[in-house]
N, C-alpha and C. Protein backbone atom coordinates (compact mmCIF):
# COMPACT_ATOMS: atom_id res chain seq x y z
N UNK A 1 -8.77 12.55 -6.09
CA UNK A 1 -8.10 11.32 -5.69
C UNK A 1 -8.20 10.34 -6.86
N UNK A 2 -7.14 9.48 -6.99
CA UNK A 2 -7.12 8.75 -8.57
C UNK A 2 -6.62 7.86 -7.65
N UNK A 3 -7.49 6.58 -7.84
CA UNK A 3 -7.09 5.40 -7.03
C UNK A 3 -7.48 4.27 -8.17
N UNK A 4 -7.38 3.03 -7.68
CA UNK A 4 -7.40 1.67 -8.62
C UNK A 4 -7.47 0.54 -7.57
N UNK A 5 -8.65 -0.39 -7.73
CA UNK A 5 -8.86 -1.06 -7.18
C UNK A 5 -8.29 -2.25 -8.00
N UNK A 6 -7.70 -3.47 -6.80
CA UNK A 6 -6.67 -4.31 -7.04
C UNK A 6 -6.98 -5.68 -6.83
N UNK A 7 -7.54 -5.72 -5.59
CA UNK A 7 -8.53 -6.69 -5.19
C UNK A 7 -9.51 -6.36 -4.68
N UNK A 8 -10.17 -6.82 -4.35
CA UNK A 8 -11.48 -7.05 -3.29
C UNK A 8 -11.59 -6.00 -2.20
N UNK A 9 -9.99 -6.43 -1.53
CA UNK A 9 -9.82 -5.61 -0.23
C UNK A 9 -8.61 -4.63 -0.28
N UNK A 10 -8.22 -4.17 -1.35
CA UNK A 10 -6.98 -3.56 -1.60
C UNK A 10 -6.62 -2.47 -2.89
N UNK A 11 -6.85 -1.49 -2.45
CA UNK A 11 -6.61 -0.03 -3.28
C UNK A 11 -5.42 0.32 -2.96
N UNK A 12 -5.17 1.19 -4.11
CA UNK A 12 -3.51 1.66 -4.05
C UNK A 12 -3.89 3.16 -5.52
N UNK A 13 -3.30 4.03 -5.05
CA UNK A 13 -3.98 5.77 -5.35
C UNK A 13 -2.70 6.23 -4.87
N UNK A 14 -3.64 7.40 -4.88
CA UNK A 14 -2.72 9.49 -4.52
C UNK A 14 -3.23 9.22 -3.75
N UNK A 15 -2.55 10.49 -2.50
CA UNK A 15 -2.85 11.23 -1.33
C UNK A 15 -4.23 11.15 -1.38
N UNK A 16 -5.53 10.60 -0.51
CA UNK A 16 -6.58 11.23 -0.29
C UNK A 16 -6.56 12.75 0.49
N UNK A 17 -7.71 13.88 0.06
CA UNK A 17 -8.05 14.87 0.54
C UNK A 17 -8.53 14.58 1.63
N UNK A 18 -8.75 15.60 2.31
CA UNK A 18 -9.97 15.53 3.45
C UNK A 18 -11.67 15.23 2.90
N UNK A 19 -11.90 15.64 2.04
CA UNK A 19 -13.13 15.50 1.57
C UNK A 19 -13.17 13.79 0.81
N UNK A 20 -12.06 13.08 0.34
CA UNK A 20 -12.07 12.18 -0.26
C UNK A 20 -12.06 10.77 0.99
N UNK A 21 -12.34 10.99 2.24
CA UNK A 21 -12.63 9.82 3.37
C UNK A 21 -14.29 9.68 3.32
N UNK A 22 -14.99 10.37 3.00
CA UNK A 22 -16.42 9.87 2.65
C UNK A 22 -16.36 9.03 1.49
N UNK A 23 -15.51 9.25 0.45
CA UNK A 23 -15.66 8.02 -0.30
C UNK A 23 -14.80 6.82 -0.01
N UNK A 24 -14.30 6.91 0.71
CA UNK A 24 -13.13 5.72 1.36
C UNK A 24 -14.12 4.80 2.23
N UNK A 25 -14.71 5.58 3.22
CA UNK A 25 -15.72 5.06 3.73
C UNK A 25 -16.89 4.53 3.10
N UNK A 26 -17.20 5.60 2.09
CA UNK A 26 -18.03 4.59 1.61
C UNK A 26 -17.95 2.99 0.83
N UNK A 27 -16.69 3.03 0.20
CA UNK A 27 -16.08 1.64 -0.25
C UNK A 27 -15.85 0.56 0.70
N UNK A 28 -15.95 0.59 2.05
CA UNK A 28 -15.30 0.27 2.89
C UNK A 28 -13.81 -0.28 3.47
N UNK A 29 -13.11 1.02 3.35
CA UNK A 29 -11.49 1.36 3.82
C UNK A 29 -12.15 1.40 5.39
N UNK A 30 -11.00 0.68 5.99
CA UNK A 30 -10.99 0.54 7.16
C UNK A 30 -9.23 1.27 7.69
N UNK A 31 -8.27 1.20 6.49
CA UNK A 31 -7.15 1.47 7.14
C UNK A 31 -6.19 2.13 5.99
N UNK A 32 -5.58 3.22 6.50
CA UNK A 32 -4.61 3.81 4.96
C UNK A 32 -3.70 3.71 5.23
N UNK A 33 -2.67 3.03 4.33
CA UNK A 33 -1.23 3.39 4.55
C UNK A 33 -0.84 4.55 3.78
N UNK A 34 0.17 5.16 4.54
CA UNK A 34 0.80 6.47 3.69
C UNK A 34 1.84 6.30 3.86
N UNK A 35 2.52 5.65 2.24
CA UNK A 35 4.16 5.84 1.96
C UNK A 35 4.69 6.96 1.75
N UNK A 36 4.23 8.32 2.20
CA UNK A 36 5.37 9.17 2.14
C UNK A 36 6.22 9.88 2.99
N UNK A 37 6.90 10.79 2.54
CA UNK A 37 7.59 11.29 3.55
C UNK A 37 6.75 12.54 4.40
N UNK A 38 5.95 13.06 3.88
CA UNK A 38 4.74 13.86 4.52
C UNK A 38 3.59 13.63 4.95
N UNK A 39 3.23 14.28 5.85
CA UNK A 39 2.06 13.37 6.56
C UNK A 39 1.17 14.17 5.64
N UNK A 40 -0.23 13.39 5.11
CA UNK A 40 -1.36 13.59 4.53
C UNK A 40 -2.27 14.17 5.53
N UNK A 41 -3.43 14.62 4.80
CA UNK A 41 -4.50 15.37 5.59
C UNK A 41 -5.04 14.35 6.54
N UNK A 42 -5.70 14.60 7.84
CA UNK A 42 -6.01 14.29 8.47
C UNK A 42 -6.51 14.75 9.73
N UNK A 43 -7.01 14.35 10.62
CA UNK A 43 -8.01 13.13 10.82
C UNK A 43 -9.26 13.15 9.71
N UNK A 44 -9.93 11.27 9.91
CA UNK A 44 -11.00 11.70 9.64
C UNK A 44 -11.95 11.77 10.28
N UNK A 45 -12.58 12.67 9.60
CA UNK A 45 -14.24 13.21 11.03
C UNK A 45 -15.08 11.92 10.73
N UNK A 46 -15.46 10.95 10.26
CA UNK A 46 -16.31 10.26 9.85
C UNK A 46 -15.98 9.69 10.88
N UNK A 47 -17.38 8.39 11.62
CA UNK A 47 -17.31 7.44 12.67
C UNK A 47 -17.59 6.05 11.89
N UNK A 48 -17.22 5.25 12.39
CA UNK A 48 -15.40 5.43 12.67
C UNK A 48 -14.42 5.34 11.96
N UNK A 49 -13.55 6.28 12.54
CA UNK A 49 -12.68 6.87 12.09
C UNK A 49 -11.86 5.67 11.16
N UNK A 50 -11.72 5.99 10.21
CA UNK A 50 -10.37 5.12 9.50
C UNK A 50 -8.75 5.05 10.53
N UNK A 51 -8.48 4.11 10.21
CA UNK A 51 -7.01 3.91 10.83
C UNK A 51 -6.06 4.35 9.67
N UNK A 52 -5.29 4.93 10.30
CA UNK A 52 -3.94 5.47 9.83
C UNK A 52 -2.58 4.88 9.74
N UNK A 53 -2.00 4.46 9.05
CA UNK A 53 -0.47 4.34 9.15
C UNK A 53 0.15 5.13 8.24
N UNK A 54 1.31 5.65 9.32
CA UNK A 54 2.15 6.80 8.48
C UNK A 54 3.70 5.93 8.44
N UNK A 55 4.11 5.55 6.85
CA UNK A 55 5.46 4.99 7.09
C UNK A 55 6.35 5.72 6.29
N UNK A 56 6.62 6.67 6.49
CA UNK A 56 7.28 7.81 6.24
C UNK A 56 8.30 7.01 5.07
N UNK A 57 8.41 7.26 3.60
CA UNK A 57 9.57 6.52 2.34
C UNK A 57 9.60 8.05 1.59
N UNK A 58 10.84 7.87 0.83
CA UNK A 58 11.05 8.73 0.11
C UNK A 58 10.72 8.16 -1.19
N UNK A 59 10.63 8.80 -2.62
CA UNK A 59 10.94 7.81 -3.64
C UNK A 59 12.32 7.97 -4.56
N UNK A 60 13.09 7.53 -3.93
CA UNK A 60 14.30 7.60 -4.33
C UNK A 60 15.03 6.74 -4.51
N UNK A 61 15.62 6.15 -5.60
CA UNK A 61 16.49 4.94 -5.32
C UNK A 61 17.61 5.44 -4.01
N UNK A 62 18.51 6.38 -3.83
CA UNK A 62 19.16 6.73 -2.60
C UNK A 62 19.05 6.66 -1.41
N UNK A 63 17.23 6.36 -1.07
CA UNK A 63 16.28 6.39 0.05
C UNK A 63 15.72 5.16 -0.13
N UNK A 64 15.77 3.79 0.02
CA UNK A 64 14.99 2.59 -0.42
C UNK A 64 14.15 2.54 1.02
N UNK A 65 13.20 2.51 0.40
CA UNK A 65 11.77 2.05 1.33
C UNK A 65 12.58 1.10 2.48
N UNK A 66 12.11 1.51 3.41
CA UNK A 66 12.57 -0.15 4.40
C UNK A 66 11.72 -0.74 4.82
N UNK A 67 13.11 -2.61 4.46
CA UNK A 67 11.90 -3.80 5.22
C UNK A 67 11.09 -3.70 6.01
N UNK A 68 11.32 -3.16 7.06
CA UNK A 68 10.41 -2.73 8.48
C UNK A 68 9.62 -2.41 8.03
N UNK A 69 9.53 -1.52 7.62
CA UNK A 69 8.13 -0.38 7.35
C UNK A 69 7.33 -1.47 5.91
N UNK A 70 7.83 -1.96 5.23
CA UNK A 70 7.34 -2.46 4.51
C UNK A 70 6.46 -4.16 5.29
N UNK A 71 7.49 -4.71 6.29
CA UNK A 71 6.78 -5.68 6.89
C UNK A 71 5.70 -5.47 7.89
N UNK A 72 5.76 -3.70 8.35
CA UNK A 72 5.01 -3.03 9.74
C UNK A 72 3.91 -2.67 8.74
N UNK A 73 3.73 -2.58 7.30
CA UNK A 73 2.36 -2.09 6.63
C UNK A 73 1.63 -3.39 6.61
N UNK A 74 2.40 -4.35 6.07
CA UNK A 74 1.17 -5.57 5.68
C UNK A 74 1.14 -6.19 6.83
N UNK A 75 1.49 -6.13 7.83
CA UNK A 75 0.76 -6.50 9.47
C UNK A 75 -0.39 -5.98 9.42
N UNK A 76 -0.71 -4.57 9.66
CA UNK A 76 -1.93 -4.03 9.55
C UNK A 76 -2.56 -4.38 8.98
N UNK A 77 -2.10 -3.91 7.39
CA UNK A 77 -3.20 -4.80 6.03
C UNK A 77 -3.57 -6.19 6.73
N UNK A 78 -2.94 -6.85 6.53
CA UNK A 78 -3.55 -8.26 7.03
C UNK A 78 -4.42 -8.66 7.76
N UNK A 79 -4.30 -8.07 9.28
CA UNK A 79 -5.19 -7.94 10.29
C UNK A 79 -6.53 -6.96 9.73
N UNK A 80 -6.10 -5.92 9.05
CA UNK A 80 -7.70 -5.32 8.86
C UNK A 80 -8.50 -5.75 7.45
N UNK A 81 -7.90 -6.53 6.67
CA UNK A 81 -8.24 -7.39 5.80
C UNK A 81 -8.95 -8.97 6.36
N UNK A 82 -8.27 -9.45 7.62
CA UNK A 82 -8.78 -10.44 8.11
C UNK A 82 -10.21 -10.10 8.80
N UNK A 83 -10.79 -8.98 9.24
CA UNK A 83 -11.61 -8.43 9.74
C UNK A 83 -12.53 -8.04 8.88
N UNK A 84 -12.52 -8.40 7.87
CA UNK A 84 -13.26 -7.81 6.83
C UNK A 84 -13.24 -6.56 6.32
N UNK A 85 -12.24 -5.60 6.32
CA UNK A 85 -12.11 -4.42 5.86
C UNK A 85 -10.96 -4.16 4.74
N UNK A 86 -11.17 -3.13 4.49
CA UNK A 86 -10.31 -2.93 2.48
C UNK A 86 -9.34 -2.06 3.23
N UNK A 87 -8.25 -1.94 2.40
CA UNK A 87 -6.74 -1.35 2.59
C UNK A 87 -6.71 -0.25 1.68
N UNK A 88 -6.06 1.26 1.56
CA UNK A 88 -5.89 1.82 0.58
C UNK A 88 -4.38 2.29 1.08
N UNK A 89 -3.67 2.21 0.03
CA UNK A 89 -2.21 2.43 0.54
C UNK A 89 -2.10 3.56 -0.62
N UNK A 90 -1.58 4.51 -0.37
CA UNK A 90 -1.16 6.10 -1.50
C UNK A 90 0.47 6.52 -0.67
N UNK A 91 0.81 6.53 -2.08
CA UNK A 91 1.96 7.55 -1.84
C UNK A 91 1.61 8.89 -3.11
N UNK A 92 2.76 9.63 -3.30
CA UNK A 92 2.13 10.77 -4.04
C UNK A 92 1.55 10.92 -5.12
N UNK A 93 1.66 9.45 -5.86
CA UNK A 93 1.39 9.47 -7.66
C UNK A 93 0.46 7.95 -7.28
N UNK A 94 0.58 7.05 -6.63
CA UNK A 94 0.34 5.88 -6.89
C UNK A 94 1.38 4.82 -8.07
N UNK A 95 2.66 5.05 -7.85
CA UNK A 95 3.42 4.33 -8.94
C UNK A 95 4.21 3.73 -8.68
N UNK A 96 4.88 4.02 -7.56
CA UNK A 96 6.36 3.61 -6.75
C UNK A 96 5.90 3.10 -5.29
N UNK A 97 5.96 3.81 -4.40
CA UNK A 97 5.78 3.29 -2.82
C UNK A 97 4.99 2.29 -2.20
N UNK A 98 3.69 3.43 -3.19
CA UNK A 98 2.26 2.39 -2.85
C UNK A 98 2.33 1.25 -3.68
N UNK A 99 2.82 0.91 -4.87
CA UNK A 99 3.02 -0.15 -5.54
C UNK A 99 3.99 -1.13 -4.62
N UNK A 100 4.94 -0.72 -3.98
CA UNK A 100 5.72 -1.45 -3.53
C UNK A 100 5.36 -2.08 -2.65
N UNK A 101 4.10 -1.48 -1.36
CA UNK A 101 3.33 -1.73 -0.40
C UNK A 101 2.20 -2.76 -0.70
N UNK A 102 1.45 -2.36 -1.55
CA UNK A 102 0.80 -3.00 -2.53
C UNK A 102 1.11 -4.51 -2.76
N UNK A 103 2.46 -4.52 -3.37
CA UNK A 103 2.84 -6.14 -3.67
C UNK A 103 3.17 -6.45 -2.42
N UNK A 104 3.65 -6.26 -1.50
CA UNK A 104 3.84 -6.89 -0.50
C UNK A 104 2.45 -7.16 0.18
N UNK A 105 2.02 -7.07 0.27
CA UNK A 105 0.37 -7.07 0.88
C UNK A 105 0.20 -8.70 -0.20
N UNK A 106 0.22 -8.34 -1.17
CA UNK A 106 0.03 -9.46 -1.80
C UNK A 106 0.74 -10.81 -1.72
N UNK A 107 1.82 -10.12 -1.59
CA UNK A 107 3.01 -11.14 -1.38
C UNK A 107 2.62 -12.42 -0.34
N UNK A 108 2.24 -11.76 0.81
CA UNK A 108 1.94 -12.04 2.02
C UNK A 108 0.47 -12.53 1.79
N UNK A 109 0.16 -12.76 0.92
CA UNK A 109 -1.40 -13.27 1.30
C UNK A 109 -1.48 -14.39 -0.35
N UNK A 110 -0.09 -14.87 -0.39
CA UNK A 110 0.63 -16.22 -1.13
C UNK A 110 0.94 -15.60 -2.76
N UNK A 111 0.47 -14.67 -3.20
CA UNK A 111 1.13 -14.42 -4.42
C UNK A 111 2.85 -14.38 -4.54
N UNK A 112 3.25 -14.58 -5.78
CA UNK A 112 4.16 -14.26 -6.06
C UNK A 112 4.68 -12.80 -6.30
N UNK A 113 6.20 -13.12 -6.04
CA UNK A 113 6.48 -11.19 -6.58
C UNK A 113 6.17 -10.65 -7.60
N UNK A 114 6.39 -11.77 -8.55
CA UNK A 114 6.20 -11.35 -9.89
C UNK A 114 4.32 -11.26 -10.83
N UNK A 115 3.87 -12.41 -9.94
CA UNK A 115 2.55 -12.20 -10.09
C UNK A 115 1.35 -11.23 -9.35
N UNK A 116 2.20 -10.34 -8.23
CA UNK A 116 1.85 -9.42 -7.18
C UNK A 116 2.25 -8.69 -8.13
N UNK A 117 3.38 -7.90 -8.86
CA UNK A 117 3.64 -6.34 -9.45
C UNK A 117 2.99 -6.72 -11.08
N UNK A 118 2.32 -7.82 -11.63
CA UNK A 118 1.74 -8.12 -12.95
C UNK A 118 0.13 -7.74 -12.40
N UNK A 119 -0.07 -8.14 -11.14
CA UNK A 119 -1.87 -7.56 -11.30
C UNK A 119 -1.76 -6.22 -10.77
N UNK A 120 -0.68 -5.48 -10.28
CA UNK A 120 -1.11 -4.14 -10.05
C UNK A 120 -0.88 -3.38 -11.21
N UNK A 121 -0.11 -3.96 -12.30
CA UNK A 121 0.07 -3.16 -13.48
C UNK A 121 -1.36 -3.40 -14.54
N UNK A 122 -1.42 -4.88 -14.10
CA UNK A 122 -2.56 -4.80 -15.23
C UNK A 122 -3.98 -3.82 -14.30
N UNK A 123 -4.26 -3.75 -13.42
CA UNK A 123 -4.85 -2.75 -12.43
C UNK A 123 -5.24 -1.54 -12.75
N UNK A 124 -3.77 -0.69 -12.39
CA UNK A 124 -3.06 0.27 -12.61
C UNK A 124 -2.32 0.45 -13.30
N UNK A 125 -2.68 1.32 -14.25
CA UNK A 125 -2.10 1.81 -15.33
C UNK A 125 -0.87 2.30 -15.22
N UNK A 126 -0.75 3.77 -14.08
CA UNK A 126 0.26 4.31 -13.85
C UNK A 126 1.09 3.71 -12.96
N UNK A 127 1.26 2.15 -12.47
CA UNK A 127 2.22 1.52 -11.44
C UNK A 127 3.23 0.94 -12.18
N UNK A 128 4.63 1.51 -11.33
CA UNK A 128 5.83 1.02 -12.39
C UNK A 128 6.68 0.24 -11.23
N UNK A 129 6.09 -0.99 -10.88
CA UNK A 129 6.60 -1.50 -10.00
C UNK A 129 7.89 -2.51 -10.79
N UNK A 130 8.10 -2.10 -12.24
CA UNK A 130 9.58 -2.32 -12.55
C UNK A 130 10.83 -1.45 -12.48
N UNK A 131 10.73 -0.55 -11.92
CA UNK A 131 11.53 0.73 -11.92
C UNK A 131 12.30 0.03 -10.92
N UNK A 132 13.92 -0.36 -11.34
CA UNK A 132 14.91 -1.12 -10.54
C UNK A 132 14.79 -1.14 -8.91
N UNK A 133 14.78 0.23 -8.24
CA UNK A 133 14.68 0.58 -6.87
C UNK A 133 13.13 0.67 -6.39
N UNK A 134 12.29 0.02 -6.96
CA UNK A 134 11.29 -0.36 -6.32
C UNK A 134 11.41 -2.22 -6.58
N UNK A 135 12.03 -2.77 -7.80
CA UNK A 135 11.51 -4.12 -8.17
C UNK A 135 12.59 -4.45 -6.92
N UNK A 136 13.86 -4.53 -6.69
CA UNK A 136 14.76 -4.53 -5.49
C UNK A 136 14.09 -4.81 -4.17
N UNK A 137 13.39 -3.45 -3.43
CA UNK A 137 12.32 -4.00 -2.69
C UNK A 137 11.29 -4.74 -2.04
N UNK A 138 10.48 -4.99 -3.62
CA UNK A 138 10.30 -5.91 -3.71
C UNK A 138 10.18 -7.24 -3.40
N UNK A 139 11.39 -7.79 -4.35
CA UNK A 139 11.99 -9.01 -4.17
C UNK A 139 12.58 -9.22 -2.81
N UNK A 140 13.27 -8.25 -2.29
CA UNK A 140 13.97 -8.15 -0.77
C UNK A 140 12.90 -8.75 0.14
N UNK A 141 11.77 -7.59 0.11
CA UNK A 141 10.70 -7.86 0.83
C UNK A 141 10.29 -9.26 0.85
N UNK A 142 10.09 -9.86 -0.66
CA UNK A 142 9.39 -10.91 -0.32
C UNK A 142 10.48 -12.23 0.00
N UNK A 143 11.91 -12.22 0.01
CA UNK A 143 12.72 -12.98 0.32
C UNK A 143 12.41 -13.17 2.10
N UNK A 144 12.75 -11.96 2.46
CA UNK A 144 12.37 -12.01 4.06
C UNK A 144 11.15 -12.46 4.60
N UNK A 145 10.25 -12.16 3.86
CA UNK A 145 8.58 -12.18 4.27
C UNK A 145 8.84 -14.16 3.86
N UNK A 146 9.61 -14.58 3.35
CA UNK A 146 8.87 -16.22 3.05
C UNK A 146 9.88 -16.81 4.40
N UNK A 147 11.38 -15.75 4.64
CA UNK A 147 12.26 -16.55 5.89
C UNK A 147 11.59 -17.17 7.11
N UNK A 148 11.15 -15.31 7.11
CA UNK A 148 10.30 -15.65 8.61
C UNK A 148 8.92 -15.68 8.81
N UNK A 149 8.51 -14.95 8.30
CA UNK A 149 7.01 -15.24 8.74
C UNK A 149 6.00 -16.05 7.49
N UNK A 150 6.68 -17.29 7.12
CA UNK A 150 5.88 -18.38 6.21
C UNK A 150 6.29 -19.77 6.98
C-alpha cells in the first residue's frame, strides 16, 4: 500500500490489502473511501471495524466522477473527521479519483480549489489533480459545495 498523508486526518493511497487495515488502524482510519469501479478487499476483521464507502468512478475523462458521489464522500469524511477519526480515500494509483475526493474533503473544510489540489501535490508526489477531467471536477465540485451547503 503506497499512501501519503495530507493532513492530520486525511490520507489518500492505492487500494489497501487485507493485511494493510492493521496499519490503517493503527494510524487511526476510522473510514475508507473507495473511488473505484471495483470493490476492494474486504471486510475488516479488526474491532472496530473500519467504515467503508464504496463510490464506484471510473478514471476516465468519458466517465466523470459524479457530484453526488463526490458530495456523498465528504459527508462521511466530515462527520468521521468531526469525531475525531482520519479518512483514507484510494482509488487504483492514488492520482486521479482519490485526489479528486481528497480536494473536496478539503474544499469543504474552507480551503480553496486551488489551494486543496497544491497541498495534495506538494503531499503527493504521484497526484495529478491537474489532469483537465479531474481539475473540471474539481472546480464543479467546489462551485456546488459553496451554493449549497456554505
Amino acid at each position: 500500500m503506497n499512501f501519503s498523508e495530507i493532513t492530520d486526518n486525511l490520507l489518500i493511497g492505492t487500494m489497501p490489502r487485507r493485511r494493510d487495515y492493521a496499519l490503517l488502524h493503527d494510524l487511526g482510519v476510522q473510514l475508507i473511501i473507495n473511488m473505484r469501479f471495483s470493490l476492494a478487499t474486504r471486510p475488516d476483521q479488526n474491532e472496530p471495524a473500519i467504515r467503508y464507502l464504496w463510490l464506484r468512478s471510473i478514471d476516465s475523462p468519458l466517465f466523470p466522477i459524479s457530484i453526488r458521489a463526490l458530495i456523498r464522500g465528504v459527508h462521511a469524511a466530515l462527520e468521521t473527521i468531526n469525531n475525531g477519526g482520519k479518512v483514507y480515500v484510494h482509488c487504483a494509483y492514488g492520482r486521479h479519483r482519490s485526489v479528486a475526493m481528497g480536494s473536496a474533503i478539503l474544499i469543504a473544510q474552507g480551503l480553496s480549489p486551488d489551494a486543496a489540489m497544491s497541498l495534495i501535490k506538494e503531499k503527493r508526489a504521484e497526484a495529478d489533480p491537474d489532469i483537465f477531467y479531474i481539475r473540471r471536477r474539481i472546480l464543479l465540485f467546489a462551485r456546488q459545495w459553496a451554493r449549497n451547503y456554505q
